[in-house]
N, C-alpha and C. Protein backbone atom coordinates (compact mmCIF):
# COMPACT_ATOMS: atom_id res chain seq x y z
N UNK A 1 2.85 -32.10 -21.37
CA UNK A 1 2.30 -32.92 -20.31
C UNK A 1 1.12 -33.70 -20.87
N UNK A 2 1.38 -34.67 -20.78
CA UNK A 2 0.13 -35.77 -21.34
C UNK A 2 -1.03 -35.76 -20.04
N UNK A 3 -2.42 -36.23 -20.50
CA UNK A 3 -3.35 -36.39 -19.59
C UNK A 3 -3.21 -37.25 -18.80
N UNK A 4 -2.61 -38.44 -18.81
CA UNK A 4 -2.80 -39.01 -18.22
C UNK A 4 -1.88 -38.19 -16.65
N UNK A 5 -1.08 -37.97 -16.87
CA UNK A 5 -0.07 -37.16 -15.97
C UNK A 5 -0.57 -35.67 -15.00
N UNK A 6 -1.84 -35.28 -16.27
CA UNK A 6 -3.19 -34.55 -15.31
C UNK A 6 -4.50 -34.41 -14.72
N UNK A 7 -4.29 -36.12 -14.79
CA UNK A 7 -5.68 -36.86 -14.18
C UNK A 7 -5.11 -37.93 -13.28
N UNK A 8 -6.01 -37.99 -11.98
CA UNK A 8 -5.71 -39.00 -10.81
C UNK A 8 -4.01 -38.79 -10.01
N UNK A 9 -3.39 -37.60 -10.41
CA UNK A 9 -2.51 -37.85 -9.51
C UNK A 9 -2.22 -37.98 -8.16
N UNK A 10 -1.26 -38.07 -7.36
CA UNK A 10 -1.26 -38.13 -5.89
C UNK A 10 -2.09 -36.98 -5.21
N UNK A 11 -2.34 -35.97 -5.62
CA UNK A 11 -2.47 -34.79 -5.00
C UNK A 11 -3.86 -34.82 -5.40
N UNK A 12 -4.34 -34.65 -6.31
CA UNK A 12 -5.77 -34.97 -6.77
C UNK A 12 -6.34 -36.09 -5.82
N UNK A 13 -6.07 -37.13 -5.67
CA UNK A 13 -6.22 -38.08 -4.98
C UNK A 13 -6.20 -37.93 -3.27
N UNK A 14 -5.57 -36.98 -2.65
CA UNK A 14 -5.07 -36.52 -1.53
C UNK A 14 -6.24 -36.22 -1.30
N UNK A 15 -6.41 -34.93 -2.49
CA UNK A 15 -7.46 -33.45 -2.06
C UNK A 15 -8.97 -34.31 -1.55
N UNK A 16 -9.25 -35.18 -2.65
CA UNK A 16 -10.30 -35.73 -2.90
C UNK A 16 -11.02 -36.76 -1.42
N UNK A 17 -9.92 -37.45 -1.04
CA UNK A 17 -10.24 -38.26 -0.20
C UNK A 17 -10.63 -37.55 1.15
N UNK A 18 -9.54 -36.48 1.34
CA UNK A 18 -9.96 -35.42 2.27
C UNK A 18 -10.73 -34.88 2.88
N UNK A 19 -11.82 -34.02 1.52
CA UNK A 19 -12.73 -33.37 1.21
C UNK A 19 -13.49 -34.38 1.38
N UNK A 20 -13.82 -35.37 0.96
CA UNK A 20 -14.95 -36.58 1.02
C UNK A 20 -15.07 -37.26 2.67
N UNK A 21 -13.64 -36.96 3.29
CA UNK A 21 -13.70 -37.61 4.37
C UNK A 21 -14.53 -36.53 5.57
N UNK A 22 -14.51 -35.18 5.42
CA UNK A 22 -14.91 -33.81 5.96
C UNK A 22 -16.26 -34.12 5.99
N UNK A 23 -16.78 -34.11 4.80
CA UNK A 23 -17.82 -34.17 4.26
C UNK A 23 -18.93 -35.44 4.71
N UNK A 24 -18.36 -36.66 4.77
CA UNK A 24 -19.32 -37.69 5.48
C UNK A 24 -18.92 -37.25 6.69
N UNK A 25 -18.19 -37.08 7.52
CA UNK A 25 -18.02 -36.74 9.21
C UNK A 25 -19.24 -35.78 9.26
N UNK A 26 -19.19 -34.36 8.66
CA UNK A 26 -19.70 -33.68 8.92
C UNK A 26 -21.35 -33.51 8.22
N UNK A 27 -21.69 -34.82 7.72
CA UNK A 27 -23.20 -34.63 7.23
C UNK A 27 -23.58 -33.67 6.26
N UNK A 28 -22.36 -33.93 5.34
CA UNK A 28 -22.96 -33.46 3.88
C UNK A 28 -24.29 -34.13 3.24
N UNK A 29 -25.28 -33.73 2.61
CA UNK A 29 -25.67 -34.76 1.74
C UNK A 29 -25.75 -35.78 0.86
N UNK A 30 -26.16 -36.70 1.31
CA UNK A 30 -25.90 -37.62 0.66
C UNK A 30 -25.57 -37.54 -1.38
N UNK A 31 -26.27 -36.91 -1.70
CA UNK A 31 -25.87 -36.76 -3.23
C UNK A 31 -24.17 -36.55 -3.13
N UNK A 32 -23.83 -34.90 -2.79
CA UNK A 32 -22.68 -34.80 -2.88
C UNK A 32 -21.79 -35.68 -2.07
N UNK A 33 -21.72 -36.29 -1.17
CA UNK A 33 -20.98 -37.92 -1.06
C UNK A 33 -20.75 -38.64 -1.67
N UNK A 34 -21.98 -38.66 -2.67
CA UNK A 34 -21.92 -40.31 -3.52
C UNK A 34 -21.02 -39.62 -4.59
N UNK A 35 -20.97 -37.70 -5.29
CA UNK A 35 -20.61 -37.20 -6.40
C UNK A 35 -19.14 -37.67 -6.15
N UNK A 36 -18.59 -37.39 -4.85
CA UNK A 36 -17.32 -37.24 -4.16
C UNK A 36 -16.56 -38.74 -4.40
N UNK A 37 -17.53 -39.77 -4.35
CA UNK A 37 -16.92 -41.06 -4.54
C UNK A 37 -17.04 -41.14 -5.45
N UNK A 38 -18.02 -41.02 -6.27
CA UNK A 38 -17.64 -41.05 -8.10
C UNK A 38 -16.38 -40.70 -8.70
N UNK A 39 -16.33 -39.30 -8.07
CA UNK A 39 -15.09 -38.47 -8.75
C UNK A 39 -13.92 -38.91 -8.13
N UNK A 40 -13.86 -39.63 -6.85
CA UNK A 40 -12.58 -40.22 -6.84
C UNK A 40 -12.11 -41.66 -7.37
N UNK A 41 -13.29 -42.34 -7.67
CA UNK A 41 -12.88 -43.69 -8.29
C UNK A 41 -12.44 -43.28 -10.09
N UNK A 42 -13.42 -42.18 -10.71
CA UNK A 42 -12.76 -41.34 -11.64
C UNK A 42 -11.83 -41.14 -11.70
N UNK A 43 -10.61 -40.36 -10.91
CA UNK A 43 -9.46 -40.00 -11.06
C UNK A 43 -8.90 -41.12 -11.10
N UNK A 44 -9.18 -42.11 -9.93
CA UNK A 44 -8.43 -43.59 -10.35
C UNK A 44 -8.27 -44.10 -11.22
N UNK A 45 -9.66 -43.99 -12.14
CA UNK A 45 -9.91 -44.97 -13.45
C UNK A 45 -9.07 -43.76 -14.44
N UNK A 46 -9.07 -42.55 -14.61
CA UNK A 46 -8.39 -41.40 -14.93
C UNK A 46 -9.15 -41.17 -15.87
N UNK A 47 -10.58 -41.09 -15.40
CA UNK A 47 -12.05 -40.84 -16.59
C UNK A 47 -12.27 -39.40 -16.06
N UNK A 48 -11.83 -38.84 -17.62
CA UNK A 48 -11.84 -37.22 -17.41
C UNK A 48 -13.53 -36.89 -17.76
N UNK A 49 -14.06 -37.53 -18.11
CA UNK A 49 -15.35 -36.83 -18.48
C UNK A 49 -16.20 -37.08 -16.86
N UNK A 50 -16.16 -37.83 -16.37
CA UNK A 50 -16.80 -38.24 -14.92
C UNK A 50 -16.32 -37.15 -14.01
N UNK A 51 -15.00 -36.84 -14.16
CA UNK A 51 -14.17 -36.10 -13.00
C UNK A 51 -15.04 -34.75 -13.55
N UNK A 52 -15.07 -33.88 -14.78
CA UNK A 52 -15.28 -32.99 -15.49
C UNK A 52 -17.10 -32.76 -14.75
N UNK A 53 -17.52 -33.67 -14.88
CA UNK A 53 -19.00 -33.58 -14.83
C UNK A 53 -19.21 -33.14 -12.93
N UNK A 54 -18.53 -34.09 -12.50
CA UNK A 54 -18.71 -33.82 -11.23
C UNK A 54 -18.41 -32.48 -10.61
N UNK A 55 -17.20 -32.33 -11.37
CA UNK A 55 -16.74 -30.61 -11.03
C UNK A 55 -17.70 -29.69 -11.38
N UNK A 56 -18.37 -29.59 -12.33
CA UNK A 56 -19.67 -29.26 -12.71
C UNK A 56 -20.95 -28.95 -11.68
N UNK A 57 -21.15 -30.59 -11.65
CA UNK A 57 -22.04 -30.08 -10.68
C UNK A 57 -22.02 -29.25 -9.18
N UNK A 58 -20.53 -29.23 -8.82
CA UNK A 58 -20.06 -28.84 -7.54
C UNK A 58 -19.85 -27.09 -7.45
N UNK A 59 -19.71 -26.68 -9.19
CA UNK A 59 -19.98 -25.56 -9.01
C UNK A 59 -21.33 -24.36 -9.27
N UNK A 60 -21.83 -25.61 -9.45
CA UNK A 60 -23.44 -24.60 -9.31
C UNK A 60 -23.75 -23.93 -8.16
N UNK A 61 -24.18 -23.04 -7.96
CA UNK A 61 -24.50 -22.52 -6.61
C UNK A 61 -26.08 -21.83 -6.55
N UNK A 62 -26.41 -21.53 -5.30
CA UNK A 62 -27.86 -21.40 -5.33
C UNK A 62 -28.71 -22.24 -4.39
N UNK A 63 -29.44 -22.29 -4.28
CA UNK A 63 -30.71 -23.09 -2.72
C UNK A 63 -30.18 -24.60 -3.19
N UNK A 64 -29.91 -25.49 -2.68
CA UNK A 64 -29.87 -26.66 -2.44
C UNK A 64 -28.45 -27.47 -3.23
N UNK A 65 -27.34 -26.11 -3.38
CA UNK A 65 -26.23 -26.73 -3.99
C UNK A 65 -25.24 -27.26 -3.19
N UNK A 66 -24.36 -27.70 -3.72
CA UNK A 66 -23.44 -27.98 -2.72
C UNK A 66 -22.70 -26.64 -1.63
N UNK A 67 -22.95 -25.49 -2.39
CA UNK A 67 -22.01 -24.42 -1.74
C UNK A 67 -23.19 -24.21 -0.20
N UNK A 68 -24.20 -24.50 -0.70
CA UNK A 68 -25.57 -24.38 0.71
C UNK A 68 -26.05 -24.95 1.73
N UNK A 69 -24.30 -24.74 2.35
CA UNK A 69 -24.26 -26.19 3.42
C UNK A 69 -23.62 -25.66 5.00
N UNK A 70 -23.67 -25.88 5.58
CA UNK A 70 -22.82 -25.35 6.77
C UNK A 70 -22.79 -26.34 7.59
N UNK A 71 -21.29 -27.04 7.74
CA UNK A 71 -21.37 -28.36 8.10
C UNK A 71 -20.77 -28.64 9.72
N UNK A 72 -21.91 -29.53 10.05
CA UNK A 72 -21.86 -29.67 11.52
C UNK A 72 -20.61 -29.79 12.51
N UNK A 73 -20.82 -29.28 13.68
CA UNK A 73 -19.72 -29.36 14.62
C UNK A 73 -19.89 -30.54 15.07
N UNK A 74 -18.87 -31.41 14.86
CA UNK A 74 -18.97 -32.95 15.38
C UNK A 74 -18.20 -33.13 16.79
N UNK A 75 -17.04 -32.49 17.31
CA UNK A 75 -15.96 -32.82 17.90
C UNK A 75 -16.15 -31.29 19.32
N UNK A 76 -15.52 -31.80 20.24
CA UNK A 76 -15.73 -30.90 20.85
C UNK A 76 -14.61 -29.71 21.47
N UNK A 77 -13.70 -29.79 19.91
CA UNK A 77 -12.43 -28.95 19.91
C UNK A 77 -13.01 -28.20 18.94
N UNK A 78 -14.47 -28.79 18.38
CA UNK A 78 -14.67 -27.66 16.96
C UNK A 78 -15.70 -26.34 17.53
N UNK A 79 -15.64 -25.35 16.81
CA UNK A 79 -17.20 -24.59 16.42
C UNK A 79 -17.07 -24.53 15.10
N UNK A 80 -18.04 -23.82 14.74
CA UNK A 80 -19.00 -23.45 14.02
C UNK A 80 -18.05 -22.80 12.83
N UNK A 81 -17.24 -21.48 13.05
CA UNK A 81 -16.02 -20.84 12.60
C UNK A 81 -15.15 -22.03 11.75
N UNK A 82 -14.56 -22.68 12.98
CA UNK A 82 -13.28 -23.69 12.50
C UNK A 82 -14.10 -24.61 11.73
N UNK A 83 -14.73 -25.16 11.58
CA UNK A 83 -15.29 -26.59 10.78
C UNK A 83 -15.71 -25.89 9.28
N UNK A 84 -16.00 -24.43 9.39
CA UNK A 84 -16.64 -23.69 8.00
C UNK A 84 -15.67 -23.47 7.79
N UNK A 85 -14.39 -23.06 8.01
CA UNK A 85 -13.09 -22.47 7.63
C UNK A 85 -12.30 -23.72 7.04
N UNK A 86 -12.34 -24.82 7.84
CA UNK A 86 -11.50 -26.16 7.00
C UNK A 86 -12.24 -26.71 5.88
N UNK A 87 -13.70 -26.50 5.96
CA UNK A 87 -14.34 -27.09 4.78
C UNK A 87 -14.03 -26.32 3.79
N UNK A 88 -13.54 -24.75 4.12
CA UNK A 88 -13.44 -23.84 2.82
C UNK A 88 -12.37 -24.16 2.47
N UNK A 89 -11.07 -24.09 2.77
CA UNK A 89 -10.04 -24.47 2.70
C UNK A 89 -9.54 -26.05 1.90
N UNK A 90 -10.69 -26.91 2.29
CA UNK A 90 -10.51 -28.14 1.61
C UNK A 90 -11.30 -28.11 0.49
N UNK A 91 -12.22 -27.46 0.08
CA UNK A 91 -13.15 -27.17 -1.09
C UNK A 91 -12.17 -26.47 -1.89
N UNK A 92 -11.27 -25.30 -1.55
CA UNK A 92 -10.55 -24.82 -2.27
C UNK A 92 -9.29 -25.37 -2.74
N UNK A 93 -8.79 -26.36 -2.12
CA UNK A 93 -7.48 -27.35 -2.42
C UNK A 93 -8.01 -28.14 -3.21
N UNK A 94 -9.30 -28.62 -3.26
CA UNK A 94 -10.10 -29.74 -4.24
C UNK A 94 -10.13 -28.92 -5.69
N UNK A 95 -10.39 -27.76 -5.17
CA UNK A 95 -10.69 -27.35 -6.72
C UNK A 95 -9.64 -26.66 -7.66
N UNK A 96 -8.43 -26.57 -6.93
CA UNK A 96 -7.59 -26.29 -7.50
C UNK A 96 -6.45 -27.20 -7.98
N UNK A 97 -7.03 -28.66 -7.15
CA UNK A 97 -5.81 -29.92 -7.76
C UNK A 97 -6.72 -30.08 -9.06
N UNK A 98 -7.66 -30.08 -9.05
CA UNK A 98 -8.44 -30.29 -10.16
C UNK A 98 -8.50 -29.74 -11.64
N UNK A 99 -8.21 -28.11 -11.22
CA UNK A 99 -8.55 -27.20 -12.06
C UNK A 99 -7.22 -27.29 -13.40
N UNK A 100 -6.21 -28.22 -13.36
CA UNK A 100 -5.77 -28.46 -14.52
C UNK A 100 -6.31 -29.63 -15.28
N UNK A 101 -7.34 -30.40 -14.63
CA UNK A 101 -7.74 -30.71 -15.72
C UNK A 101 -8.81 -30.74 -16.74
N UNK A 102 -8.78 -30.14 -18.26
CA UNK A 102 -9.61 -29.72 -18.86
C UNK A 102 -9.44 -29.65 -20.06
């Protein structure tokens, strides 16, 4: 399997837009927004070192990381439960379309 074939595919691309779309609804910070659009114009451009870096920073954890977030109930079909449960769920589909490439 060539890289190019494990960078930017449909599914990568899916996960990404997803997760980014969760994420501005629900008042992520602004850093990890802007990381989120980096790393998807990355997969586009199929710049593994950008995609690589970003994944990086997404897995640091600790006071003010991305994992140190609990993201707002916007809708009034959501709580608190369901909106932390889809963000986990989409954090974990992100990181696993990802995780072949390396």
């Amino acid at each position: 399997m060539t890289l190019s074939s494990t960078i930017g595919t449909p599914g990568q691309l899916r996960a990404t837009k997803a997760l980014l779309k969760f994420c501005r609804d629900h008042r992520h910070a602004a850093f990890f927004i802007e990381r989120l659009e980096a790393c998807l114009v990355a997969l586009q451009a199929k710049d593994k070192d950008v995609v690589l870096d970003v994944l990086q920073q997404f897995r640091r954890a600790g006071m003010g990381s991305y994992m140190d977030w609990y993201p707002d109930v916007i809708c009034e079909h959501e709580d608190a439960e369901y909106v932390e449960t889809v963000w986990w769920a989409l954090t974990l589909n992100w990181n696993q379309s990802l995780s072949k490439i390396g």
